[in-house]
PDB file of N, CA and C in Angstrom:
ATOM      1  N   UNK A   1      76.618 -47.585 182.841  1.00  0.00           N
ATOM      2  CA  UNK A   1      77.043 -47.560 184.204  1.00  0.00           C
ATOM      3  C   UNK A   1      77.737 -46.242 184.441  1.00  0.00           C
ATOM      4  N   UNK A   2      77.530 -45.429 185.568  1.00  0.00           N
ATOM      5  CA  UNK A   2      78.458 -44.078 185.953  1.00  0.00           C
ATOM      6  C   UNK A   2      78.547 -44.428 186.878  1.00  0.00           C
ATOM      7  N   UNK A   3      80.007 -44.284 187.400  1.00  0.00           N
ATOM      8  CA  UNK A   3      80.857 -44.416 188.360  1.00  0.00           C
ATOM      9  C   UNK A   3      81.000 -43.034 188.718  1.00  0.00           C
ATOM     10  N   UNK A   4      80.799 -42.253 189.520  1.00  0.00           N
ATOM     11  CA  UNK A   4      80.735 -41.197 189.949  1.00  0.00           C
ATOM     12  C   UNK A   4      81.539 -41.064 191.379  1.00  0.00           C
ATOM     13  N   UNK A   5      82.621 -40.342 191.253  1.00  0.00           N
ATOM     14  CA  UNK A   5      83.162 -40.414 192.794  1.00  0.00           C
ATOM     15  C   UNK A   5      84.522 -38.869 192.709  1.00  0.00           C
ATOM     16  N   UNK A   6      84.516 -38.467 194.156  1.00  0.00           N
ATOM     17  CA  UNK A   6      85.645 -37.450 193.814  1.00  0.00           C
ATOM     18  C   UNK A   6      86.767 -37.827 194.487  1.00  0.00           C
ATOM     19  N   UNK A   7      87.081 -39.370 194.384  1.00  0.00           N
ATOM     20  CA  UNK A   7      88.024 -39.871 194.551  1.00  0.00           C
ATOM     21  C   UNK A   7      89.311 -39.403 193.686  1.00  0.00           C
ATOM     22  N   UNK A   8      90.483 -39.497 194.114  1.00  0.00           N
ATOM     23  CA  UNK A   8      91.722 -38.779 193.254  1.00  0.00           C
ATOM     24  C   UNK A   8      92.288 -40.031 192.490  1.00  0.00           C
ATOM     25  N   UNK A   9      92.299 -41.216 193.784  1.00  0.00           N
ATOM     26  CA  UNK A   9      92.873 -42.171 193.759  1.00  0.00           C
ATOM     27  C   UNK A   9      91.734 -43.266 194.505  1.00  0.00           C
ATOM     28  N   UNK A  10      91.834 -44.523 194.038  1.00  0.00           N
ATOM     29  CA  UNK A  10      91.631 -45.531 194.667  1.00  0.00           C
ATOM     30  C   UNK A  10      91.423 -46.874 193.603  1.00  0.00           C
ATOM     31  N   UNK A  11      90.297 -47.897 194.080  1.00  0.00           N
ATOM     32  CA  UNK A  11      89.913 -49.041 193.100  1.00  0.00           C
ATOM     33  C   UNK A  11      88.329 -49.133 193.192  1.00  0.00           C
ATOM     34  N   UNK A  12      88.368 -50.011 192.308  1.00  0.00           N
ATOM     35  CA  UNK A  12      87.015 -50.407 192.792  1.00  0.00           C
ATOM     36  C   UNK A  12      86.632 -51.727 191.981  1.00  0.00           C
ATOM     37  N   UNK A  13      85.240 -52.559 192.379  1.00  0.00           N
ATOM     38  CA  UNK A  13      85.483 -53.883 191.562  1.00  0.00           C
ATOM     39  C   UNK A  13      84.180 -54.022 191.207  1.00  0.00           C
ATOM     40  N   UNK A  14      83.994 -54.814 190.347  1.00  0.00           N
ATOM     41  CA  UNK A  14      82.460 -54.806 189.592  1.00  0.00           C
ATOM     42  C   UNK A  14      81.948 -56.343 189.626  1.00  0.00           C
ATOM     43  N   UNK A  15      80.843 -56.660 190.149  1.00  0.00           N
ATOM     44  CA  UNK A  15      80.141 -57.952 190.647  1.00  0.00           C
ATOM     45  C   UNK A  15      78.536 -58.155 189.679  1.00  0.00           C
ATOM     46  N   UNK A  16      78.744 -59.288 189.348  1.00  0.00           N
ATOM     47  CA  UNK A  16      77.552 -59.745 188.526  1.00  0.00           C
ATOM     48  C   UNK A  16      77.076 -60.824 189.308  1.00  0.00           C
ATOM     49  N   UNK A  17      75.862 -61.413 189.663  1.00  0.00           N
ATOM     50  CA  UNK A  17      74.982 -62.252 190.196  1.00  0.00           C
ATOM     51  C   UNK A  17      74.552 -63.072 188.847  1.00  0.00           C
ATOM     52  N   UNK A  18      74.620 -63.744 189.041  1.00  0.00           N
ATOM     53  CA  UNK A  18      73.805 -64.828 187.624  1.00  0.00           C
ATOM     54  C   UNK A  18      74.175 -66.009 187.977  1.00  0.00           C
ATOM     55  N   UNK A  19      72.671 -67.101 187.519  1.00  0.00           N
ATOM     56  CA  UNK A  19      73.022 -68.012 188.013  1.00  0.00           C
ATOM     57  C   UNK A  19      73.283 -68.499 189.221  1.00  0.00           C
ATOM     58  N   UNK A  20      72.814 -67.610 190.259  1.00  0.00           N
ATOM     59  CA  UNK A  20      72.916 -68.650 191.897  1.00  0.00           C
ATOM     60  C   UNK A  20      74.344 -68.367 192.135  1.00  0.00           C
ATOM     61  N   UNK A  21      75.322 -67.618 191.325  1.00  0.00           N
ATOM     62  CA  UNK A  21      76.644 -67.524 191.918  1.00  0.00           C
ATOM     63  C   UNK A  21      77.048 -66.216 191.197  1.00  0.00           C
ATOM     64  N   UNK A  22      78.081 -65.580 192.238  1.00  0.00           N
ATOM     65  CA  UNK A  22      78.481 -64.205 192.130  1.00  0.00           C
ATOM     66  C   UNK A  22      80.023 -64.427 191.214  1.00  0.00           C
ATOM     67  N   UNK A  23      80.025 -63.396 190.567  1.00  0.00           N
ATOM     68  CA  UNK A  23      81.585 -63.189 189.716  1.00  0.00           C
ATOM     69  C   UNK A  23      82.350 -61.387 190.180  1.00  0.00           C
ATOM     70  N   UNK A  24      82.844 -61.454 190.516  1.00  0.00           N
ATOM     71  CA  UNK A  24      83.229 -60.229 190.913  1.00  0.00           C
ATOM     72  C   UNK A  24      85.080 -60.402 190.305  1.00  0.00           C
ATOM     73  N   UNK A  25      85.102 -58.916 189.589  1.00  0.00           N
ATOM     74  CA  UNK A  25      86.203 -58.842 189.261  1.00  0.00           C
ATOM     75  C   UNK A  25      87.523 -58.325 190.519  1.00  0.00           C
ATOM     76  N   UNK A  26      88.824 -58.581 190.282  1.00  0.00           N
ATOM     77  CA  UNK A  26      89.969 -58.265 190.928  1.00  0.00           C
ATOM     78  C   UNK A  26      89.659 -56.612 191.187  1.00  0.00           C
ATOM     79  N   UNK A  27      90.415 -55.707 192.073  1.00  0.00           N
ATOM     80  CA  UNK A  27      90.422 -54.482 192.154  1.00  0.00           C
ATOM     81  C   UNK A  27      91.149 -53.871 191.003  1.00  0.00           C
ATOM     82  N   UNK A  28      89.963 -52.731 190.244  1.00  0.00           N
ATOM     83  CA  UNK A  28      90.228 -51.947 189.044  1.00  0.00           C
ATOM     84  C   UNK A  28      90.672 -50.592 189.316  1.00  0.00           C
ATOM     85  N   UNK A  29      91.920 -49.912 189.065  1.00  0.00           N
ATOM     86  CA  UNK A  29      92.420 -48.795 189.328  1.00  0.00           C
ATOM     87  C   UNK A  29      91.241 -47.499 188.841  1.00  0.00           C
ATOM     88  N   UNK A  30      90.941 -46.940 189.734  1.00  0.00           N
ATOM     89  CA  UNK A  30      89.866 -45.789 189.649  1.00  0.00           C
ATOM     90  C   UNK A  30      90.183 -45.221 187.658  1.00  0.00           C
ATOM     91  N   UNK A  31      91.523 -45.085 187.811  1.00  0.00           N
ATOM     92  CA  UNK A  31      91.808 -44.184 186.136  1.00  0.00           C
ATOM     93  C   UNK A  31      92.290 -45.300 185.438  1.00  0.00           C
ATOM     94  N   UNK A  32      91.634 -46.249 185.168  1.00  0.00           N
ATOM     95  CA  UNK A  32      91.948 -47.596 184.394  1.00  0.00           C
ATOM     96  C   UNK A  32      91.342 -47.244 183.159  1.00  0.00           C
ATOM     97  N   UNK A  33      91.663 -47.615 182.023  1.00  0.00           N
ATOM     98  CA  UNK A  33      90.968 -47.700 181.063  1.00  0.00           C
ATOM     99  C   UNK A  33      90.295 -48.774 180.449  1.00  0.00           C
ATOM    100  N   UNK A  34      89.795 -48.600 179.293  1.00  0.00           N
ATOM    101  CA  UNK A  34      88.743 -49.500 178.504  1.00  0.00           C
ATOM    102  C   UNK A  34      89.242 -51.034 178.749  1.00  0.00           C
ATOM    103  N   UNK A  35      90.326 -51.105 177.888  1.00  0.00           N
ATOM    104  CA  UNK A  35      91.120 -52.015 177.933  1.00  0.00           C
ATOM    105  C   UNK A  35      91.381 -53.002 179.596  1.00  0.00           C
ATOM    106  N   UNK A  36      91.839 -52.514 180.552  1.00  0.00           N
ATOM    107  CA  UNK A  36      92.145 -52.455 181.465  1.00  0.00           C
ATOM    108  C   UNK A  36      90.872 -53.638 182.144  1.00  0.00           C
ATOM    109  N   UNK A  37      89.924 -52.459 181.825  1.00  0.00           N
ATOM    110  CA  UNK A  37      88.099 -52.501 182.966  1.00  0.00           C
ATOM    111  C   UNK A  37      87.698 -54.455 181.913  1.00  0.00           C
ATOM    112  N   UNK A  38      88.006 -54.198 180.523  1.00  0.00           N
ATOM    113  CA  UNK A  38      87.818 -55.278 180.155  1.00  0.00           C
ATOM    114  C   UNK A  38      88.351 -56.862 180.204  1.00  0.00           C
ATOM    115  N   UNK A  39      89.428 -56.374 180.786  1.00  0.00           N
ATOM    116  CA  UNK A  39      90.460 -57.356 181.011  1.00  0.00           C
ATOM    117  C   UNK A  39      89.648 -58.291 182.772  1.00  0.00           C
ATOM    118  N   UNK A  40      89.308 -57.264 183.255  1.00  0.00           N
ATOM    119  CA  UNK A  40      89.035 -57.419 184.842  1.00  0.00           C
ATOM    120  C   UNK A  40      87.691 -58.567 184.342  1.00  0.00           C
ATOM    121  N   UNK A  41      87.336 -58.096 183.394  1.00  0.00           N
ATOM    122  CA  UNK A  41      85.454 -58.852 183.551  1.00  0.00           C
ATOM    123  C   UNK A  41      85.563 -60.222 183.179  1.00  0.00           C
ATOM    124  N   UNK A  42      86.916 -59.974 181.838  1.00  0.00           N
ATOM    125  CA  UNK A  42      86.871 -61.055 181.152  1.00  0.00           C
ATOM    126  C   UNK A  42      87.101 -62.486 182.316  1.00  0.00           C
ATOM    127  N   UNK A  43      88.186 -61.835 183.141  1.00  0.00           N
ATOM    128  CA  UNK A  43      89.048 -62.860 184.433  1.00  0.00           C
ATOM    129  C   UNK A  43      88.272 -63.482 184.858  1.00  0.00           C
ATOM    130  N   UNK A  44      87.485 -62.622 185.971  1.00  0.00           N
ATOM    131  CA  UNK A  44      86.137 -62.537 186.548  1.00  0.00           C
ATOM    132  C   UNK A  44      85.229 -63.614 186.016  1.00  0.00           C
ATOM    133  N   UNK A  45      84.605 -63.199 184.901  1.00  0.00           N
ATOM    134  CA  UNK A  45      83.482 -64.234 184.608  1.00  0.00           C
ATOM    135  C   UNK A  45      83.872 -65.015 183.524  1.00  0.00           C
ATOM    136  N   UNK A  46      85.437 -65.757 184.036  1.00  0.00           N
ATOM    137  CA  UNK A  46      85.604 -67.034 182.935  1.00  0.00           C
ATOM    138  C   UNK A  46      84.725 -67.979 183.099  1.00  0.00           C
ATOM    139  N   UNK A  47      84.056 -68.211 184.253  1.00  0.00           N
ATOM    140  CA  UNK A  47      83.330 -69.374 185.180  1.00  0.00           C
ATOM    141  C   UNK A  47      82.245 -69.240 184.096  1.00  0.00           C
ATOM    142  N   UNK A  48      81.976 -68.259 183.279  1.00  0.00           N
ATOM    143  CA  UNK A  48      80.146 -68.138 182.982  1.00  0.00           C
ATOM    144  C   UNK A  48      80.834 -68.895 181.698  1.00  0.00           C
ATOM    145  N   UNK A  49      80.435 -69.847 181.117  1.00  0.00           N
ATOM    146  CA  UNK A  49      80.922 -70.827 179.979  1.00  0.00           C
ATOM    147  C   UNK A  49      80.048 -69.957 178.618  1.00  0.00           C
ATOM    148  N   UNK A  50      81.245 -69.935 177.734  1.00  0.00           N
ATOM    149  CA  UNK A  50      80.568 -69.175 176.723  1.00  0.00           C
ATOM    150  C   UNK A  50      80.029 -67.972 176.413  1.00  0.00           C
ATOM    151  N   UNK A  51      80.336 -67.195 177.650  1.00  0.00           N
ATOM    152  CA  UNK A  51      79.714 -65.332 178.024  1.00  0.00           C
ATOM    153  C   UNK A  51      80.543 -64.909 177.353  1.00  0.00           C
ATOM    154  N   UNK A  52      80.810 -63.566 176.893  1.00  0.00           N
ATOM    155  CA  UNK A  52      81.205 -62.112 176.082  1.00  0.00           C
ATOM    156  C   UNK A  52      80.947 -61.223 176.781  1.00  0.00           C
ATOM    157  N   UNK A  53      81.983 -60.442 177.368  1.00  0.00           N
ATOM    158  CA  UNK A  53      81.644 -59.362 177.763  1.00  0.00           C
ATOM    159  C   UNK A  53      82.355 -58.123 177.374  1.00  0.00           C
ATOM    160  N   UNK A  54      81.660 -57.063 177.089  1.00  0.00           N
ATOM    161  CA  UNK A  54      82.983 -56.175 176.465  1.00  0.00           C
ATOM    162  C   UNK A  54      82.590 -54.907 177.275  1.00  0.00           C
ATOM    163  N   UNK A  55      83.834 -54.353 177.435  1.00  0.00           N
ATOM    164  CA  UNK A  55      83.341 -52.757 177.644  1.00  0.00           C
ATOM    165  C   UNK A  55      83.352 -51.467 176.454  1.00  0.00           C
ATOM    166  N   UNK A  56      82.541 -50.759 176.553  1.00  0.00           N
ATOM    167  CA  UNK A  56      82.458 -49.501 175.097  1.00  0.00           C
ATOM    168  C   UNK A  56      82.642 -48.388 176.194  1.00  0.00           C
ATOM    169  N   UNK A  57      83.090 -46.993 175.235  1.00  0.00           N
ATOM    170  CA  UNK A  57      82.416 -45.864 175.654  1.00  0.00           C
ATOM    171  C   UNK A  57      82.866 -45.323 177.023  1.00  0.00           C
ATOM    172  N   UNK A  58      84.173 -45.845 177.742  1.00  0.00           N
ATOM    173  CA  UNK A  58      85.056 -45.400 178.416  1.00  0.00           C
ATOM    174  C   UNK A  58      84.985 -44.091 178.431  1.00  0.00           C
ATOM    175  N   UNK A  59      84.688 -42.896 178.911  1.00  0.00           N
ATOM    176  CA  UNK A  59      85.018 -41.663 179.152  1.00  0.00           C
ATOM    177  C   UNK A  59      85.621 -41.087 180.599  1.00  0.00           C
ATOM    178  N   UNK A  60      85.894 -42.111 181.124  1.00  0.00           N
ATOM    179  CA  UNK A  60      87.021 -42.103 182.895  1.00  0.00           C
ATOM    180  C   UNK A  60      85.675 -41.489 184.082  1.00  0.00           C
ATOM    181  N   UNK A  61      84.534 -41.545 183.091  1.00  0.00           N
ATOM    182  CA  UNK A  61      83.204 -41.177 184.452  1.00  0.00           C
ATOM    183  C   UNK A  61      82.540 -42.907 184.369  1.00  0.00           C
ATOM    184  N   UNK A  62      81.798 -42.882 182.984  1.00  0.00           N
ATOM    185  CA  UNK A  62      81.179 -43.415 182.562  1.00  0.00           C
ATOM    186  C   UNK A  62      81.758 -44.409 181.190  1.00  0.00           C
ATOM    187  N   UNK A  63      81.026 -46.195 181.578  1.00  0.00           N
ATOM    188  CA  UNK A  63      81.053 -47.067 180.721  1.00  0.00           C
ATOM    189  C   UNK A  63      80.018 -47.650 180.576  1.00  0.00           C
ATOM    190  N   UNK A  64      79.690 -48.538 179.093  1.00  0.00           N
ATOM    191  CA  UNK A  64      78.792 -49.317 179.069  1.00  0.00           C
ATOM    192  C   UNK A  64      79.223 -50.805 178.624  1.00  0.00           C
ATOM    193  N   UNK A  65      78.374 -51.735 179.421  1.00  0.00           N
ATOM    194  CA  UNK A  65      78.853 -53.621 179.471  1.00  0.00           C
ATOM    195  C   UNK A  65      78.026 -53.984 178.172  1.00  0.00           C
ATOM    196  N   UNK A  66      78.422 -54.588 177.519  1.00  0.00           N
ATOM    197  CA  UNK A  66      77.710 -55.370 176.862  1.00  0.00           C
ATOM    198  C   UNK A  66      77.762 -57.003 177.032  1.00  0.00           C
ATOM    199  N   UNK A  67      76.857 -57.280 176.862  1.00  0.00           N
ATOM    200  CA  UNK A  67      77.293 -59.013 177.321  1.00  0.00           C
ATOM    201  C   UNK A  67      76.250 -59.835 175.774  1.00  0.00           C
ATOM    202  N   UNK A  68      77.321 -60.730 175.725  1.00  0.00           N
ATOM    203  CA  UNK A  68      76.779 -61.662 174.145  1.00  0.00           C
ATOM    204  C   UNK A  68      76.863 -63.154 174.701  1.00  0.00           C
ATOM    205  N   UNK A  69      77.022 -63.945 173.312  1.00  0.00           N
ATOM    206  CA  UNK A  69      77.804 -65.173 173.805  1.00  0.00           C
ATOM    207  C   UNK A  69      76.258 -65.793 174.669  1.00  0.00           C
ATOM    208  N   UNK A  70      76.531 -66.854 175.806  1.00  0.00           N
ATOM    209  CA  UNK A  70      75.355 -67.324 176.195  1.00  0.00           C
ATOM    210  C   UNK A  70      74.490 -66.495 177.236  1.00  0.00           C
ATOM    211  N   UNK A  71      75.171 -65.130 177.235  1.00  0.00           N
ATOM    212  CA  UNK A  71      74.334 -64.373 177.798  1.00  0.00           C
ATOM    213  C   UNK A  71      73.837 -63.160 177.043  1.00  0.00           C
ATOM    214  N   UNK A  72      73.395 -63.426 175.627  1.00  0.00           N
ATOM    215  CA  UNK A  72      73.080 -62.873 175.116  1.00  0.00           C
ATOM    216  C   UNK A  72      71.482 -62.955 174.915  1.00  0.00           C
ATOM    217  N   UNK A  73      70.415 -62.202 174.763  1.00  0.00           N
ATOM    218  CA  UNK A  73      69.018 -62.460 175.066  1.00  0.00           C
ATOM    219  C   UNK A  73      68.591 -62.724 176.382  1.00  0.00           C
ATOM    220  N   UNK A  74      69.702 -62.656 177.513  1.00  0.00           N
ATOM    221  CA  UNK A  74      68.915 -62.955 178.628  1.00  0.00           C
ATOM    222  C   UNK A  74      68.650 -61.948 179.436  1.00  0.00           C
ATOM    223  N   UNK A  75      68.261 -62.190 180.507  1.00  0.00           N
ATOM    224  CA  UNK A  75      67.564 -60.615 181.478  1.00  0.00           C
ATOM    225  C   UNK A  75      68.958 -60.363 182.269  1.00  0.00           C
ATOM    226  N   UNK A  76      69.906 -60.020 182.281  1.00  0.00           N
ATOM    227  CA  UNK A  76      71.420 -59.785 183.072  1.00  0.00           C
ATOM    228  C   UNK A  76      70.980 -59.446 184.051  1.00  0.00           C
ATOM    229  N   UNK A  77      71.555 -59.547 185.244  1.00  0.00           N
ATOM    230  CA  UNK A  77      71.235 -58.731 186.578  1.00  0.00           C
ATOM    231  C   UNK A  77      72.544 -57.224 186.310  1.00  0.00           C
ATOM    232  N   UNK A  78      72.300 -56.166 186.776  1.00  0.00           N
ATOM    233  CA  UNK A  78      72.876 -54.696 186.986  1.00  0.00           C
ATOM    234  C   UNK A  78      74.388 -55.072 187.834  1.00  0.00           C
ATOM    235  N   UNK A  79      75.184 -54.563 187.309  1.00  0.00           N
ATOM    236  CA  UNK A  79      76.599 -54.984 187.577  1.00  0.00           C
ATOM    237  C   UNK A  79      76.787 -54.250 188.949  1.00  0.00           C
ATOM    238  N   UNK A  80      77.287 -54.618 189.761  1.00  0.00           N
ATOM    239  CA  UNK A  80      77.102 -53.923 190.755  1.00  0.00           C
ATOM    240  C   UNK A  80      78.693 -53.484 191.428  1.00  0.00           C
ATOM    241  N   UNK A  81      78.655 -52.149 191.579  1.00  0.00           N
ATOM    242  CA  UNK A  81      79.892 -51.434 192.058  1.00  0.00           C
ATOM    243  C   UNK A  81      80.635 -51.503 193.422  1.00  0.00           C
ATOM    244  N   UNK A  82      82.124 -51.646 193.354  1.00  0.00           N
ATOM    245  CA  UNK A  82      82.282 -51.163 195.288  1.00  0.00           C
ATOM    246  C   UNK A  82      83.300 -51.065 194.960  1.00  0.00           C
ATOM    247  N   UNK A  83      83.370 -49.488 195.594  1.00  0.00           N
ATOM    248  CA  UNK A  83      84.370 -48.369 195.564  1.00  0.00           C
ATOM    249  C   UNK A  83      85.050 -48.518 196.586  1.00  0.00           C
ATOM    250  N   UNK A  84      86.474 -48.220 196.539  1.00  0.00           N
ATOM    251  CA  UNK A  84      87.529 -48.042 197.551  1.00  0.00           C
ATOM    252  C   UNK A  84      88.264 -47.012 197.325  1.00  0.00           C
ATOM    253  N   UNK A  85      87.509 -45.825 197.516  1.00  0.00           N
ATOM    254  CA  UNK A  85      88.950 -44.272 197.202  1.00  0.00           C
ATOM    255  C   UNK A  85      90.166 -44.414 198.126  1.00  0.00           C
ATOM    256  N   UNK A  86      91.101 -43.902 198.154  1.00  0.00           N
ATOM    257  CA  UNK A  86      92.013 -43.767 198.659  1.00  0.00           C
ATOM    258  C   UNK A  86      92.499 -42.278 198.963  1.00  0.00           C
ATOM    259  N   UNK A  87      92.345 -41.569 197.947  1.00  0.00           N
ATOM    260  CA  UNK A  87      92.358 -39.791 198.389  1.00  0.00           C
ATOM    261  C   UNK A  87      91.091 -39.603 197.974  1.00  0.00           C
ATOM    262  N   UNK A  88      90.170 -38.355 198.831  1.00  0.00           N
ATOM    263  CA  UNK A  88      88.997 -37.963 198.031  1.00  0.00           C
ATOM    264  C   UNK A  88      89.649 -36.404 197.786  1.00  0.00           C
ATOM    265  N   UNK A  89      88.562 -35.727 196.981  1.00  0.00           N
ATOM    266  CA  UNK A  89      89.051 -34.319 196.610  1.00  0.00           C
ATOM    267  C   UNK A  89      88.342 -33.482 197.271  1.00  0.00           C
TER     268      UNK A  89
END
């Protein structure tokens, strides 16, 4: 996933479709880290019984999701982004 923005400041939240119902995480601070972004998904998609989701590879542009657990082997739908800057540059 690249998050690409010349936002200084803002949030943004990350939404998965699966299953006939949406999970969308709380608002994630634009300069959040690994830790942070993982915490949001975990919240988010407690509803999915038995999912794993982790984040890798944090570089404050770009991350990648991995998902295990009972969504492991399946076709995931693309996590989907929405940005809220607050300063742009």
């Amino acid at each position: 996933m690249l998050l690409l923005t010349t936002a200084k400041t803002g949030t943004f939240t990350l939404s998965l479709t699966h299953g006939g119902s949406t999970y969308t995480t709380a608002a994630i601070d634009i300069g959040a880290d690994a830790d942070s972004i993982d915490a949001a998904l975990a919240t988010a998609f407690f509803g999915l019984a038995g999912a794993e989701v982790t984040v890798a590879n944090w570089s404050g542009r770009t991350f990648s999701v991995s998902f295990g657990g009972t969504l492991a082997g399946q076709d995931v739908a693309a996590l989907a982004v929405t940005l809220d800057p607050t300063t742009v540059a």
